[in-house]
C-alpha atoms as a PDB file:
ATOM      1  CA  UNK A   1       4.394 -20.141 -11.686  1.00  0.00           C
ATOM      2  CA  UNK A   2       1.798 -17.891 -10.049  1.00  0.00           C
ATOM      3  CA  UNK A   3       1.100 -18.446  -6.381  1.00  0.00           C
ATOM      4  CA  UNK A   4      -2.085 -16.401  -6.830  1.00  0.00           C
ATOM      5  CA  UNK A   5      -3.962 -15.808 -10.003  1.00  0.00           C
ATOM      6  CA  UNK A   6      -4.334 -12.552 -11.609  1.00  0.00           C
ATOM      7  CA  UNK A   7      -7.469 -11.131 -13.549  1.00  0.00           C
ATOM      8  CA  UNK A   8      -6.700  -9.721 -17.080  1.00  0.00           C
ATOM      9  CA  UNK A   9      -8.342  -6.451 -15.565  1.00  0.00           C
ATOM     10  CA  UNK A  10      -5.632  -5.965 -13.129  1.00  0.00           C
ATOM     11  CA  UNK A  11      -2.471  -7.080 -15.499  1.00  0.00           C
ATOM     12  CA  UNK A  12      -4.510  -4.062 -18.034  1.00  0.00           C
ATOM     13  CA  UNK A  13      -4.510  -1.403 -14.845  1.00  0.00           C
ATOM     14  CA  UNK A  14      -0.799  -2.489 -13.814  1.00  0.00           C
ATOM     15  CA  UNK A  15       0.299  -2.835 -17.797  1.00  0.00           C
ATOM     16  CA  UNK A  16      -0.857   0.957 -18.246  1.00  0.00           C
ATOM     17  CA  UNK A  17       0.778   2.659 -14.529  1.00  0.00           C
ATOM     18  CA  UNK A  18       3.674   0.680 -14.594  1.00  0.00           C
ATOM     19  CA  UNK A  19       4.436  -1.261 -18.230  1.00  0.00           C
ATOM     20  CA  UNK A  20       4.172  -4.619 -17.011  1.00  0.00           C
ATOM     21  CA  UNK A  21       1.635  -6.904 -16.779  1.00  0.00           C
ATOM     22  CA  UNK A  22       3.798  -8.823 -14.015  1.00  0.00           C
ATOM     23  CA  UNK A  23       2.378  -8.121 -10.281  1.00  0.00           C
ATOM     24  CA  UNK A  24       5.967  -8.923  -8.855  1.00  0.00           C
ATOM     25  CA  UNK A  25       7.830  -6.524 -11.193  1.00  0.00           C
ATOM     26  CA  UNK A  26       5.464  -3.658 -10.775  1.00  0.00           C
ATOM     27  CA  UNK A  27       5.854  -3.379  -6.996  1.00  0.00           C
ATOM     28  CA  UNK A  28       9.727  -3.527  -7.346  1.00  0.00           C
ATOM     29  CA  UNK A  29       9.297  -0.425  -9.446  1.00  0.00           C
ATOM     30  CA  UNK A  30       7.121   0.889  -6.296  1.00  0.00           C
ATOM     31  CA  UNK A  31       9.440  -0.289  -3.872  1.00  0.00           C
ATOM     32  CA  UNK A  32      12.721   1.486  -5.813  1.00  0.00           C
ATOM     33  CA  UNK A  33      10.576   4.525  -6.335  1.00  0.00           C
ATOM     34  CA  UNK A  34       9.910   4.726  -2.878  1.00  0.00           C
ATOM     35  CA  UNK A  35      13.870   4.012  -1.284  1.00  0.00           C
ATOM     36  CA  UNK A  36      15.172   6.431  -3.773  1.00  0.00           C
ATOM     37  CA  UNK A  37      12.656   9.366  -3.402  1.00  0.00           C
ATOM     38  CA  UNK A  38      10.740   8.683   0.018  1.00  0.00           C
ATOM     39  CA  UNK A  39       7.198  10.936   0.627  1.00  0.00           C
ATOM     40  CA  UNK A  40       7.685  12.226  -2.675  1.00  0.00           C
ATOM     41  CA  UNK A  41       7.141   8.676  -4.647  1.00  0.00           C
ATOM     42  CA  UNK A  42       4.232   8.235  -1.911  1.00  0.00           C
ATOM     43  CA  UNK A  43       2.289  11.133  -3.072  1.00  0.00           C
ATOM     44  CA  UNK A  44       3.269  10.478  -6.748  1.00  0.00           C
ATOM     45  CA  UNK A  45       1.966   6.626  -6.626  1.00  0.00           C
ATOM     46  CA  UNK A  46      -1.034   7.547  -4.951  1.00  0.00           C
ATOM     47  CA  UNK A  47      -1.672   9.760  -7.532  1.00  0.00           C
ATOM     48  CA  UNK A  48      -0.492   7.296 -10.347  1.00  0.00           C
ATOM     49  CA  UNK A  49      -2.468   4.177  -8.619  1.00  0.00           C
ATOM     50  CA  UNK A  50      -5.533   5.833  -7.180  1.00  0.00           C
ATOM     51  CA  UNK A  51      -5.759   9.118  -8.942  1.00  0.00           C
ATOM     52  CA  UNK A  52      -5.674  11.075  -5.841  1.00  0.00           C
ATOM     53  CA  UNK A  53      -3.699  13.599  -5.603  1.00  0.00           C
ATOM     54  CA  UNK A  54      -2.208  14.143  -1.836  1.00  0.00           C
ATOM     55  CA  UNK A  55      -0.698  17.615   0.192  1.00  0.00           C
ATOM     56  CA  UNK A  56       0.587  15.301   2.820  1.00  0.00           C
ATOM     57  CA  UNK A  57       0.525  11.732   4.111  1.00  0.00           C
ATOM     58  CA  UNK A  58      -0.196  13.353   7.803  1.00  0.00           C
ATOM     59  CA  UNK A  59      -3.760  13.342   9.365  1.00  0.00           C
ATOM     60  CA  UNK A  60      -4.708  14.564  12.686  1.00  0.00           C
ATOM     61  CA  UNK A  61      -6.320  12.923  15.254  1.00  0.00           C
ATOM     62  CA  UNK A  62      -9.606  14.408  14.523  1.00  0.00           C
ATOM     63  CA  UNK A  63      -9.606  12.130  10.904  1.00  0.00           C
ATOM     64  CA  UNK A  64      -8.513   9.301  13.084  1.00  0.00           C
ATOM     65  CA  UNK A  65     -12.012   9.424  14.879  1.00  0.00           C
ATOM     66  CA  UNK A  66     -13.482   9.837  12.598  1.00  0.00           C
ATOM     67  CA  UNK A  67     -11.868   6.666  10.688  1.00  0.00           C
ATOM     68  CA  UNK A  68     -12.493   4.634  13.523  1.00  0.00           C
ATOM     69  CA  UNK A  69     -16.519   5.016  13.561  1.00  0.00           C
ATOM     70  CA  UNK A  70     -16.933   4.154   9.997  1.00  0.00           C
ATOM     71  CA  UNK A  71     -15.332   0.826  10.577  1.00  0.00           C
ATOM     72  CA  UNK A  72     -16.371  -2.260  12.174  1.00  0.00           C
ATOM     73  CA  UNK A  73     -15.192  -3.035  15.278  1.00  0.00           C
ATOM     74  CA  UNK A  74     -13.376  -6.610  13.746  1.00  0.00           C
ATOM     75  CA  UNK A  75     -12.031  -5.235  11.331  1.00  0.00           C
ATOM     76  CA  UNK A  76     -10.488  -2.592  13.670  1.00  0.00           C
ATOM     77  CA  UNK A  77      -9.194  -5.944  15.486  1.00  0.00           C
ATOM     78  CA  UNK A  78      -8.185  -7.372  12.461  1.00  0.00           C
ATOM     79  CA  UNK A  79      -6.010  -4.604  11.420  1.00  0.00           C
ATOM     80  CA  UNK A  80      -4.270  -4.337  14.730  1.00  0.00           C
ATOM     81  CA  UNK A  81      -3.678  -7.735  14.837  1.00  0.00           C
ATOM     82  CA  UNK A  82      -1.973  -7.736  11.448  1.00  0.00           C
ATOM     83  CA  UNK A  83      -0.233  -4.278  12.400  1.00  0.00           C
ATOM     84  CA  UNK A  84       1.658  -6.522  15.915  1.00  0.00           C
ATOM     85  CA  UNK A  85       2.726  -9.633  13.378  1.00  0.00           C
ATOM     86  CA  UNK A  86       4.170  -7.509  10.715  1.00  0.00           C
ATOM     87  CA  UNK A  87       5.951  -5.508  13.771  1.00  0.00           C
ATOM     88  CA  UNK A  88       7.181  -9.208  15.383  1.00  0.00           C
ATOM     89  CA  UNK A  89       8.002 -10.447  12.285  1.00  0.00           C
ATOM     90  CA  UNK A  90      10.315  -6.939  10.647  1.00  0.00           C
ATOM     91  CA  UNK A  91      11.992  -6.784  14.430  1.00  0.00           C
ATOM     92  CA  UNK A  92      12.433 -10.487  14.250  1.00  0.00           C
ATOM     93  CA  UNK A  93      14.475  -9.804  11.055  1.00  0.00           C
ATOM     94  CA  UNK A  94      16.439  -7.467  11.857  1.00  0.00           C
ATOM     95  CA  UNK A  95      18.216  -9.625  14.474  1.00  0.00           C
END
């Protein structure tokens, strides 16, 4: 049973990176890739899932600006927001 419904575009685009059609089973594959080979799987995904092909996953302040004034100012919000409850909830765990 499905908690959220997926469109027979995205089961194609996960079928062809990652041989499943299955949302669940495609990020364990990212997840394993990513314990057992770290920055390297991170660069190697992104290239896999978004066809970009990354140096480094470092950015300098300068692109940070930069990031900041192309957003909304909610959405900034948002993002923090989201950024303190996944901290609360990961230090919560590991209690």
């Amino acid at each position: 049973m499905e908690l959220y419904p997926v469109s027979p575009a995205v089961r194609r685009g996960l079928r062809e990176k990652f041989g499943t059609d299955d949302p669940e089973q495609a990020v364990r594959q990212i997840v394993n890739e990513v314990r057992e080979r770290g920055d390297t799987a991170l660069l190697d995904l992104t290239l896999k899932i978004d066809g970009i092909k990354l140096t480094s996953l470092e950015i300098d302040k300068e692109q940070i600006a930069s990031a900041y004034q192309e957003v909304s100012k909610e959405l900034v919000s948002a993002l923090k927001l989201v950024a303190e409850r996944i901290g609360s909830f990961h230090r919560a765990q590991k209690r």
